[in-house]
Protein backbone atom coordinates (compact mmCIF):
# COMPACT_ATOMS: atom_id res chain seq x y z
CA UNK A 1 107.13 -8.96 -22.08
CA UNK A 2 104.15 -6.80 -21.56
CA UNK A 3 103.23 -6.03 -17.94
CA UNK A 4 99.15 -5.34 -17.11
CA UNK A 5 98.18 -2.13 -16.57
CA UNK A 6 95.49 -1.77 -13.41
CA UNK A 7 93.69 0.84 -12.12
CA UNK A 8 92.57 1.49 -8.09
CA UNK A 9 89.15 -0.69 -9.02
CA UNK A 10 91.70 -3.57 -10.48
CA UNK A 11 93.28 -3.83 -7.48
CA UNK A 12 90.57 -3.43 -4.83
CA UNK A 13 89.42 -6.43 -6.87
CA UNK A 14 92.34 -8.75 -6.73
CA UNK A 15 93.00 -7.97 -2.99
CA UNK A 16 89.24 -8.48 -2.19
CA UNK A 17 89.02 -5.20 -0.36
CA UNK A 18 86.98 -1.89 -0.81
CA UNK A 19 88.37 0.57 -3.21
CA UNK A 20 88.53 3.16 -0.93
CA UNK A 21 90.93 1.78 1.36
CA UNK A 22 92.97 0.66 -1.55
CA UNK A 23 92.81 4.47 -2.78
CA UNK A 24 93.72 5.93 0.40
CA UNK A 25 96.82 3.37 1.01
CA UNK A 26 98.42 4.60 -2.58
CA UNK A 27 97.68 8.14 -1.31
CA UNK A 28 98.97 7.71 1.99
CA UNK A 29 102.30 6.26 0.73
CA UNK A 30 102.89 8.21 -2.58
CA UNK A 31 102.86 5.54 -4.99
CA UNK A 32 103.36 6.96 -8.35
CA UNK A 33 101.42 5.62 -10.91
CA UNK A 34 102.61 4.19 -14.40
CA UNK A 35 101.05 6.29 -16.48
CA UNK A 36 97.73 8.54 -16.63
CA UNK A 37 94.63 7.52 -19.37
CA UNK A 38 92.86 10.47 -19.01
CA UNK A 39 92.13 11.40 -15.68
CA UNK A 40 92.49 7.79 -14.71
CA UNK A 41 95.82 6.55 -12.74
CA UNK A 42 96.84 2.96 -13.95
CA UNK A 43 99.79 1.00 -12.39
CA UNK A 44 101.80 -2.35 -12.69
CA UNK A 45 101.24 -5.53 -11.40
CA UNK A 46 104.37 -4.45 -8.52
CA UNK A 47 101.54 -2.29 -6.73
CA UNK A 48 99.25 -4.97 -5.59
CA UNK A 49 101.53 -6.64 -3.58
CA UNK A 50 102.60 -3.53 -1.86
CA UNK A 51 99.19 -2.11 -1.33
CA UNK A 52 98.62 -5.75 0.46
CA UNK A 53 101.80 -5.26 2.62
CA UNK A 54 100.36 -1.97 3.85
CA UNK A 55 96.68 -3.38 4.39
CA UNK A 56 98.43 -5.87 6.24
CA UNK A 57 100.28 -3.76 8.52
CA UNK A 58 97.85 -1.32 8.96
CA UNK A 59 95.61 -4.17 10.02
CA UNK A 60 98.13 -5.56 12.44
CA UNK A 61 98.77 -2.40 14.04
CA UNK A 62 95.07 -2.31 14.79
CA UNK A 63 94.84 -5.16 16.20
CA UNK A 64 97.86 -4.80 18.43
């Protein structure tokens, strides 16, 4: 069973949101990736549904 490997761009794509923000929330709560190609950080398929849980809260926060 082979799992995807995606970078910060990957996921900014899937969650329609800017890369940045995506970036910063993986920063923010020390998500380790995967592995390392290069200089590039690549994770699993797991990270894009946490990086939307934290958009999601951040964004509710905001708002409240």
């Amino acid at each position: 069973m082979s799992s995807e490997l995606l970078t910060v761009s990957d996921i900014a794509d899937r969650l329609n949101e800017n890369q940045n923000r995506v970036a910063y929330m993986i920063m923010k709560h020390r998500i380790k990736p995967v592995k390392r190609i290069g200089i590039t950080k690549v994770f699993d398929e797991s990270v894009v549904e946490t990086v939307k849980a934290y958009l999601y809260n951040m964004q509710i926060q905001r708002s409240g």
